[in-house]
PDB file of N, CA and C in Angstrom:
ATOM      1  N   UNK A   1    -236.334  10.570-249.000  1.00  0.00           N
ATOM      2  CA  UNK A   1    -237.199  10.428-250.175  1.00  0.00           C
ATOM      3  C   UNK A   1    -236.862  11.526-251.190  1.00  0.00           C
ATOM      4  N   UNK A   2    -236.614  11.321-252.305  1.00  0.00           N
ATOM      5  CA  UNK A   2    -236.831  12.272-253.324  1.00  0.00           C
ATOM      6  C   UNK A   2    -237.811  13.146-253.676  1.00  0.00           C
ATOM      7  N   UNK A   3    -237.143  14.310-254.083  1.00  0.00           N
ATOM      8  CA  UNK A   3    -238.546  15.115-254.407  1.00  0.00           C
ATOM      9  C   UNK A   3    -239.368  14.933-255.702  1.00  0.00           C
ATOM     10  N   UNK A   4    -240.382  15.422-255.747  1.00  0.00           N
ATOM     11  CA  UNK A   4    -241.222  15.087-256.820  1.00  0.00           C
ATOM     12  C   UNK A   4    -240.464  16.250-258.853  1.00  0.00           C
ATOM     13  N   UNK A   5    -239.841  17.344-258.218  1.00  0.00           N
ATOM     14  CA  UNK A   5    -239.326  17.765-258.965  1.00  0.00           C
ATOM     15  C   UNK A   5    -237.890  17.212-259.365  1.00  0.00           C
ATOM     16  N   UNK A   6    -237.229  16.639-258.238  1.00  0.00           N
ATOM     17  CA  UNK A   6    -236.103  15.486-258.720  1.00  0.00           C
ATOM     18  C   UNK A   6    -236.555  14.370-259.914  1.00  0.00           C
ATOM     19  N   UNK A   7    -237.263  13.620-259.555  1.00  0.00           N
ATOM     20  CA  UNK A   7    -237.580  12.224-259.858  1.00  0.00           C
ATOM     21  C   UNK A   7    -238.184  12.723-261.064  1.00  0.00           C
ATOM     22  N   UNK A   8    -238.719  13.903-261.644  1.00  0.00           N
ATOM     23  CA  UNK A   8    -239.231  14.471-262.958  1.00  0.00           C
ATOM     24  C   UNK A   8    -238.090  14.686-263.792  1.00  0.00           C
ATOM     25  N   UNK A   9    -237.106  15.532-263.428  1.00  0.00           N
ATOM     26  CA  UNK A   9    -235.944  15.965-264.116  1.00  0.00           C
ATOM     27  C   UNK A   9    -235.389  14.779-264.486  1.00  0.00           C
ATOM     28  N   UNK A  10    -235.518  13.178-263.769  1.00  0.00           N
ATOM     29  CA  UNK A  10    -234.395  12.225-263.967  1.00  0.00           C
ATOM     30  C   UNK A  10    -235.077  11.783-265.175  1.00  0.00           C
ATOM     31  N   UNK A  11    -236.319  11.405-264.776  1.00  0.00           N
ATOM     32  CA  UNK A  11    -237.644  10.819-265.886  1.00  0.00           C
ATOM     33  C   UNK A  11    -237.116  11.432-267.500  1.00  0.00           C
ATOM     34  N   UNK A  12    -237.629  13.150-267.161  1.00  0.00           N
ATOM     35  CA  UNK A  12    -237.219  13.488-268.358  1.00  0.00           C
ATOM     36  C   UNK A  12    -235.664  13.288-269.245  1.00  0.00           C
ATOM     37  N   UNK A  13    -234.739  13.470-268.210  1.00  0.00           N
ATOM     38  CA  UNK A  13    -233.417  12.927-268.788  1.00  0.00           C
ATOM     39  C   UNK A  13    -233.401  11.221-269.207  1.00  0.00           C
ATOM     40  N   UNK A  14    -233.802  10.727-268.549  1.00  0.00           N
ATOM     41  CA  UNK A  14    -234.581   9.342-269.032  1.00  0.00           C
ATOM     42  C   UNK A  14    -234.862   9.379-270.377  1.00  0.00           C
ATOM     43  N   UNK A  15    -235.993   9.539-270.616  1.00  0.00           N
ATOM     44  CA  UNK A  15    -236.844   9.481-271.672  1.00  0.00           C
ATOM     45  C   UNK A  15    -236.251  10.137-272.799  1.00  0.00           C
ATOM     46  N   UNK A  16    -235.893  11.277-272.982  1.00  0.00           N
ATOM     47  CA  UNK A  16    -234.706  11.673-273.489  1.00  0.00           C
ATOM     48  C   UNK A  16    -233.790  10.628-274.301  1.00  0.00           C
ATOM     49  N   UNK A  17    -232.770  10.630-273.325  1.00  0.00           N
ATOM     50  CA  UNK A  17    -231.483   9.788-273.925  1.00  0.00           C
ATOM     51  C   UNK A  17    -232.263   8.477-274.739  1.00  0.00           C
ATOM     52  N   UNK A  18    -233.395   7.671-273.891  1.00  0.00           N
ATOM     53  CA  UNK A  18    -233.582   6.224-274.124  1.00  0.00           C
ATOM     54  C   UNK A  18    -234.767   6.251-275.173  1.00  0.00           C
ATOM     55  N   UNK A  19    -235.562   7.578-275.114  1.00  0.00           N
ATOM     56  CA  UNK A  19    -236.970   7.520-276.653  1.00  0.00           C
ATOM     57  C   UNK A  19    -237.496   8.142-277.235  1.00  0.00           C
ATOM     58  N   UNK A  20    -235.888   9.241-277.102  1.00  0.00           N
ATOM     59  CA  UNK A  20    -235.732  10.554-277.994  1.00  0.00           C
ATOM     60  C   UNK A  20    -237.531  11.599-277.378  1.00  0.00           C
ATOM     61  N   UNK A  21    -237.619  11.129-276.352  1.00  0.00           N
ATOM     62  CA  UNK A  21    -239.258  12.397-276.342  1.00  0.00           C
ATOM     63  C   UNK A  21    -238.637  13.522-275.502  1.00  0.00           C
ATOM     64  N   UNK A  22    -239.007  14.501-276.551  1.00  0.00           N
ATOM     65  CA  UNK A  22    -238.728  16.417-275.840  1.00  0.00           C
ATOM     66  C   UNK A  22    -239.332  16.217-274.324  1.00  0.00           C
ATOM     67  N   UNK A  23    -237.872  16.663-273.720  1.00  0.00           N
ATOM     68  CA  UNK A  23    -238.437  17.123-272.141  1.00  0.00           C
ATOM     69  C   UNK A  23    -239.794  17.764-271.464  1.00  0.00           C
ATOM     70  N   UNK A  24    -239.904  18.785-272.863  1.00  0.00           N
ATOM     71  CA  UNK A  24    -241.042  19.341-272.776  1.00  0.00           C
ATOM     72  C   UNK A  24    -242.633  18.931-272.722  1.00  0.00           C
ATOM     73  N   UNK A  25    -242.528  17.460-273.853  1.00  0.00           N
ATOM     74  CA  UNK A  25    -243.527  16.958-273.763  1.00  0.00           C
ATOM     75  C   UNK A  25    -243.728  16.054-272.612  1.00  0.00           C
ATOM     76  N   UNK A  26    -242.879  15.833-271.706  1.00  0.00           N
ATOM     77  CA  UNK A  26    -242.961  14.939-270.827  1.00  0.00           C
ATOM     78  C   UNK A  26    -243.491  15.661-269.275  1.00  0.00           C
ATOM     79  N   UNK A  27    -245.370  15.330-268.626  1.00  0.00           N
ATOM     80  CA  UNK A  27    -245.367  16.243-267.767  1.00  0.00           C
ATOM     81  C   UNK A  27    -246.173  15.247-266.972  1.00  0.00           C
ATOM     82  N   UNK A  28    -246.366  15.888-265.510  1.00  0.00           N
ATOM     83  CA  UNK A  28    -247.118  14.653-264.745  1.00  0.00           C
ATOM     84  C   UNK A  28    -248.254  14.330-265.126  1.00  0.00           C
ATOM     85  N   UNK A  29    -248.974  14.498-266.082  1.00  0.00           N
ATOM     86  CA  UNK A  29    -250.311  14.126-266.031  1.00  0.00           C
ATOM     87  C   UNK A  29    -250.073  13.292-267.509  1.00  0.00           C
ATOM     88  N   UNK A  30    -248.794  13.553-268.176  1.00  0.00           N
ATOM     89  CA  UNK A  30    -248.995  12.689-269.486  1.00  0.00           C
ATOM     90  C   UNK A  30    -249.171  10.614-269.718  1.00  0.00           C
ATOM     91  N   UNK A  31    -249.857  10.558-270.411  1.00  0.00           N
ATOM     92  CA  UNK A  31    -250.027   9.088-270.554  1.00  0.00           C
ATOM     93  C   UNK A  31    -248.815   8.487-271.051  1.00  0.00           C
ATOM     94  N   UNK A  32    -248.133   7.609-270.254  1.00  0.00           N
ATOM     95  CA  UNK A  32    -247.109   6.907-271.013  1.00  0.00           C
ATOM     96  C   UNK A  32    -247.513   6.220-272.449  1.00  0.00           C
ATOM     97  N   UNK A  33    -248.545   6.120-272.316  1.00  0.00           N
ATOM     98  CA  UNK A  33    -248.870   4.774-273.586  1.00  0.00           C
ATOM     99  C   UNK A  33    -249.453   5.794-274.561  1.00  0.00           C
ATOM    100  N   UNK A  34    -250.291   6.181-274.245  1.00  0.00           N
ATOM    101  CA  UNK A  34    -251.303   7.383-275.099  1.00  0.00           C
ATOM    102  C   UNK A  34    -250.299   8.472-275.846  1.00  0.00           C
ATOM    103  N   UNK A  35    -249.896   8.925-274.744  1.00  0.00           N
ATOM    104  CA  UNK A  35    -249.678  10.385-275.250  1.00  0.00           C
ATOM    105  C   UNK A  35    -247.843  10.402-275.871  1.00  0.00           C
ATOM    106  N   UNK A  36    -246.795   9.636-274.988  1.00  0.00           N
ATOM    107  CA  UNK A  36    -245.613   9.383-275.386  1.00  0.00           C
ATOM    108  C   UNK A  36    -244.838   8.273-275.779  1.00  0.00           C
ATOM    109  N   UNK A  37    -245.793   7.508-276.147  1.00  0.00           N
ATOM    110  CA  UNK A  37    -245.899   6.430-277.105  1.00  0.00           C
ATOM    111  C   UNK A  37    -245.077   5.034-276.498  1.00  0.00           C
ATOM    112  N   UNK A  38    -244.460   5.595-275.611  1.00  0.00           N
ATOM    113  CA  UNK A  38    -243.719   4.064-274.454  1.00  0.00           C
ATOM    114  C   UNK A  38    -244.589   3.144-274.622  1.00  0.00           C
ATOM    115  N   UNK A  39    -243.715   1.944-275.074  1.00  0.00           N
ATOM    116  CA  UNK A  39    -244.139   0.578-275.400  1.00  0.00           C
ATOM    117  C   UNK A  39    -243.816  -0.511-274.362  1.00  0.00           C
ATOM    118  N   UNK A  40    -244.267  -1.666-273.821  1.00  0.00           N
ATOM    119  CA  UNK A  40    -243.912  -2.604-273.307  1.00  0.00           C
ATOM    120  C   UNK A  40    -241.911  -2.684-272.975  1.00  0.00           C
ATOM    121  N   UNK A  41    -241.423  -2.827-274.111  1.00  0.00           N
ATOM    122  CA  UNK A  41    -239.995  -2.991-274.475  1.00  0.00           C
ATOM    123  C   UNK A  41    -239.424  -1.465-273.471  1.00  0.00           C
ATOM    124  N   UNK A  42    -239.836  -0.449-274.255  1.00  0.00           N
ATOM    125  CA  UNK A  42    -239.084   0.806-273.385  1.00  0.00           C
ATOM    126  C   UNK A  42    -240.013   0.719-271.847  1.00  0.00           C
ATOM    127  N   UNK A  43    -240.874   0.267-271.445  1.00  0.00           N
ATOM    128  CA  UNK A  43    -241.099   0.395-270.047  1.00  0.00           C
ATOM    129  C   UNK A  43    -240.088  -0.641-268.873  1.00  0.00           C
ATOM    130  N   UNK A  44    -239.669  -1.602-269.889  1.00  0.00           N
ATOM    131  CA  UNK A  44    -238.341  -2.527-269.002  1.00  0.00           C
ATOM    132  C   UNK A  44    -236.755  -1.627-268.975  1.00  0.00           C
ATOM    133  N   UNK A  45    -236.800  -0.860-270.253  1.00  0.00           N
ATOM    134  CA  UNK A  45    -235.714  -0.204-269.991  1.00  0.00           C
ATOM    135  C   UNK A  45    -235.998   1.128-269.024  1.00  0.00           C
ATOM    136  N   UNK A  46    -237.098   1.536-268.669  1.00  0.00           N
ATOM    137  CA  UNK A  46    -237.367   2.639-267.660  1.00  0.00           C
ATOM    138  C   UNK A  46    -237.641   1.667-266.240  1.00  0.00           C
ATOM    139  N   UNK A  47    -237.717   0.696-265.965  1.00  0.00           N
ATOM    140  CA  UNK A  47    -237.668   0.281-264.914  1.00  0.00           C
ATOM    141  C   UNK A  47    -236.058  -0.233-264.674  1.00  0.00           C
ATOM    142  N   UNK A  48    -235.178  -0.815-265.597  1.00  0.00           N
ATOM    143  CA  UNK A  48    -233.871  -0.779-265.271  1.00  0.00           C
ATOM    144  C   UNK A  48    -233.264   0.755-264.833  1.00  0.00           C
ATOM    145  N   UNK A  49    -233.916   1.732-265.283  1.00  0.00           N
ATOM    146  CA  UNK A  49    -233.336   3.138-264.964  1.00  0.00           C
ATOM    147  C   UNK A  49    -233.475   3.300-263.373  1.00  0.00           C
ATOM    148  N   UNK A  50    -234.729   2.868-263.152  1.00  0.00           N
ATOM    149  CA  UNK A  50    -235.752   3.128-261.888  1.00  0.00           C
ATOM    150  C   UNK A  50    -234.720   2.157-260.833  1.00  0.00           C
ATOM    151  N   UNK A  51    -234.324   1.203-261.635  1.00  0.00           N
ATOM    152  CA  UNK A  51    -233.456   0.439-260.316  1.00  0.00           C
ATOM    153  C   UNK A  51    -231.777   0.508-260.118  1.00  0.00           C
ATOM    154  N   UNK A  52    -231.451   1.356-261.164  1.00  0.00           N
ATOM    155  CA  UNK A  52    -230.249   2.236-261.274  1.00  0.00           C
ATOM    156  C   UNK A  52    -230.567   3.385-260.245  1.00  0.00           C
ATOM    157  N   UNK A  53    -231.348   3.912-260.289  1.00  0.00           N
ATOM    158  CA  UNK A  53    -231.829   5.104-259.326  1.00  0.00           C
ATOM    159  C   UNK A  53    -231.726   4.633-257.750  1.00  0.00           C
ATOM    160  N   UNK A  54    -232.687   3.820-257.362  1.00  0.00           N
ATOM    161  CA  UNK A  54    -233.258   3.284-256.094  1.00  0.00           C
ATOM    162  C   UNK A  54    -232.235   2.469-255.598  1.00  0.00           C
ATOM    163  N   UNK A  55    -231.452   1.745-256.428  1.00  0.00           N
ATOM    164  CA  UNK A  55    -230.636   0.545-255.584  1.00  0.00           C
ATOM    165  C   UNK A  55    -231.398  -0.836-255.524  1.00  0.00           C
ATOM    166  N   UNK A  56    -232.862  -0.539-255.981  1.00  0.00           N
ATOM    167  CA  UNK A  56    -234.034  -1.740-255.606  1.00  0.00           C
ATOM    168  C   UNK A  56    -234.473  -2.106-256.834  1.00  0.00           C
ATOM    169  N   UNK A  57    -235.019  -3.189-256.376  1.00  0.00           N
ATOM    170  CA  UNK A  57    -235.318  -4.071-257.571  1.00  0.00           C
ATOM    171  C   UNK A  57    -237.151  -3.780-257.842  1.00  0.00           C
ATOM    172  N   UNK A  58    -237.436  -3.212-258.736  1.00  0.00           N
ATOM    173  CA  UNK A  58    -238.825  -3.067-259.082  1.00  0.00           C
ATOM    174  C   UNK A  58    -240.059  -3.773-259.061  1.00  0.00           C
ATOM    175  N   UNK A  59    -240.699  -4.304-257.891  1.00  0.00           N
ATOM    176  CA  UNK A  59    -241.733  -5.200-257.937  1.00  0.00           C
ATOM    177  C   UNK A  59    -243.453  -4.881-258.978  1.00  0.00           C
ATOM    178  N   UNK A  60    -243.555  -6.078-260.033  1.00  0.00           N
ATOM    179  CA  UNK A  60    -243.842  -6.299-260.979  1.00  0.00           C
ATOM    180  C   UNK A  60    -245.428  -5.615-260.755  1.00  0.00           C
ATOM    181  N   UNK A  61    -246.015  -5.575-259.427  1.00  0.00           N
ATOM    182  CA  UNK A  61    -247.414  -5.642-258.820  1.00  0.00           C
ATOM    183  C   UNK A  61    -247.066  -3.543-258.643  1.00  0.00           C
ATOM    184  N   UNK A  62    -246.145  -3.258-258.200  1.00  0.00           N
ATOM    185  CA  UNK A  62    -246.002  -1.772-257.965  1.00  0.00           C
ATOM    186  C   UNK A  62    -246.137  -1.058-259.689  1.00  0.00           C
ATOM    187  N   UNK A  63    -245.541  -1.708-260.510  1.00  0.00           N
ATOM    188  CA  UNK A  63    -245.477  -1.268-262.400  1.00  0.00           C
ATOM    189  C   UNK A  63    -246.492  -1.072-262.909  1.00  0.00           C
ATOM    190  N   UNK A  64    -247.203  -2.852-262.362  1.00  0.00           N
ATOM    191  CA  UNK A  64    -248.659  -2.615-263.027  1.00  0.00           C
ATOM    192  C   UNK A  64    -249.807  -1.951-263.215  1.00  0.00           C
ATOM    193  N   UNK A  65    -249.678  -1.004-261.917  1.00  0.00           N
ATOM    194  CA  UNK A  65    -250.838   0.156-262.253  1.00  0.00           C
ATOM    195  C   UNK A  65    -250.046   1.300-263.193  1.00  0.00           C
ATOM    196  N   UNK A  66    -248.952   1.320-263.120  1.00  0.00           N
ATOM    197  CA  UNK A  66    -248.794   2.765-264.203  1.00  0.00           C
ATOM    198  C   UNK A  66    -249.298   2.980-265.571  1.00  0.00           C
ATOM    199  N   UNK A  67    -249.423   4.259-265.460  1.00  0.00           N
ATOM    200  CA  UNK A  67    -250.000   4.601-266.545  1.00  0.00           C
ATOM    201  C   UNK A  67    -249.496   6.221-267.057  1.00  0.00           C
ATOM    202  N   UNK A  68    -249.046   7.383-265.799  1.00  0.00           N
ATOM    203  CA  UNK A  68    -249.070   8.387-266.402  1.00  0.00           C
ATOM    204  C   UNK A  68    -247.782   8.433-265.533  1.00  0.00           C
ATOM    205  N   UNK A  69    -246.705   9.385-265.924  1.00  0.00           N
ATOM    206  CA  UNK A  69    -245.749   9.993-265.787  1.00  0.00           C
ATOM    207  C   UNK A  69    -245.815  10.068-263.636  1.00  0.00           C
ATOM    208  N   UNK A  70    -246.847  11.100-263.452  1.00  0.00           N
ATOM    209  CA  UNK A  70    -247.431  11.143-262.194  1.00  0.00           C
ATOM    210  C   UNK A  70    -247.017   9.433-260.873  1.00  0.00           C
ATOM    211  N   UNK A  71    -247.345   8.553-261.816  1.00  0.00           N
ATOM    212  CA  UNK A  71    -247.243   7.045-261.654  1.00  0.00           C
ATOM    213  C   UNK A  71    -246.536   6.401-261.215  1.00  0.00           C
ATOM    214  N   UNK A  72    -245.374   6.895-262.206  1.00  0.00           N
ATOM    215  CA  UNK A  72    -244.000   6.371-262.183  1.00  0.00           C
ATOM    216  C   UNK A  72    -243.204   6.956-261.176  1.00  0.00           C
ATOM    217  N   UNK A  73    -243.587   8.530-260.871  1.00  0.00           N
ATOM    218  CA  UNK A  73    -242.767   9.323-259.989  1.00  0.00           C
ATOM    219  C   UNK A  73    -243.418   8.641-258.189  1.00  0.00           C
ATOM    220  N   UNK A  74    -244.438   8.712-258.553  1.00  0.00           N
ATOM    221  CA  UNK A  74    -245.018   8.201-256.958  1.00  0.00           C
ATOM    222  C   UNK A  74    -244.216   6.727-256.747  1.00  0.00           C
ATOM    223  N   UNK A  75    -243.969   5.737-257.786  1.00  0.00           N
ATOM    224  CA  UNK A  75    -243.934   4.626-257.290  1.00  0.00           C
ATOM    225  C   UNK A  75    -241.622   4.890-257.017  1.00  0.00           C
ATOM    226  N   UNK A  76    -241.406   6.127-257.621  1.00  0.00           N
ATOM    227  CA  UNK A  76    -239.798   5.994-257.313  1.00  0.00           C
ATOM    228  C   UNK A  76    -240.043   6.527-256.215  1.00  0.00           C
ATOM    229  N   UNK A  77    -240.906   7.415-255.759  1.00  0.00           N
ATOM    230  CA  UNK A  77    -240.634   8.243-254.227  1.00  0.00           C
ATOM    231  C   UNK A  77    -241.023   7.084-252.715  1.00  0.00           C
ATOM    232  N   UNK A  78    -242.028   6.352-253.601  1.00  0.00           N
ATOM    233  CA  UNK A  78    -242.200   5.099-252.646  1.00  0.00           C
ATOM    234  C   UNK A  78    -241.152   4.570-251.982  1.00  0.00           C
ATOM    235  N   UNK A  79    -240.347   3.747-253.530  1.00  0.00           N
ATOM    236  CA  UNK A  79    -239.493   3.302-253.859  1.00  0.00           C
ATOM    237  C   UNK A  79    -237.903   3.746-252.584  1.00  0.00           C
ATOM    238  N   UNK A  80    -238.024   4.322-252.667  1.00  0.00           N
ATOM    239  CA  UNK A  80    -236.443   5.281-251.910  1.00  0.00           C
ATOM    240  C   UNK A  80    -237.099   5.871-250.584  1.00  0.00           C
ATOM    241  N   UNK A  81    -238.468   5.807-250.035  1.00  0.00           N
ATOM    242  CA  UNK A  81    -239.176   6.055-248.896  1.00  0.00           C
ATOM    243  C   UNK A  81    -238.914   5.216-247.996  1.00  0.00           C
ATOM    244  N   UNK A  82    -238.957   3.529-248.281  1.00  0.00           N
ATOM    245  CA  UNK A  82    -238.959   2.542-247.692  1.00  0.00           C
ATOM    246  C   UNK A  82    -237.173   2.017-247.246  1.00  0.00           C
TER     247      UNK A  82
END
């Protein structure tokens, strides 16, 4: 399983390259929607990242609760757990 400080660093290099947001602003408790403005459109391109990462294909029911940064990292550590 990945660590929780891995799967942050990738996020932020993520988010980065794909929606220009400062590393800095990107932290576990931030709101994807609220606070760093990720839209529908960039959450398919962060789940293609997520399955570049894992090897796995992202089930639609695991996405749907995200909401904060925190979210996304639990569901990649899942993700690569199994």
């Amino acid at each position: 399983m990945l660590t929780q400080e891995h799967v942050l660093a990738k996020l932020r290099e993520w988010m980065q390259d794909l929606f220009e947001i400062e590393p800095d602003d990107i932290q576990l408790d931030s709101n994807l929607y609220e606070d760093l403005d990720v839209d529908s459109i960039d959450a398919v391109d962060l789940v293609v990242k997520i399955k570049e990462l894992t090897g796995k294909q992202v089930k639609p029911e695991d996405f749907k609760a995200v909401r904060t940064v925190q979210d996304v990292v639990v569901v990649i550590q899942n993700m690569t757990a199994e």
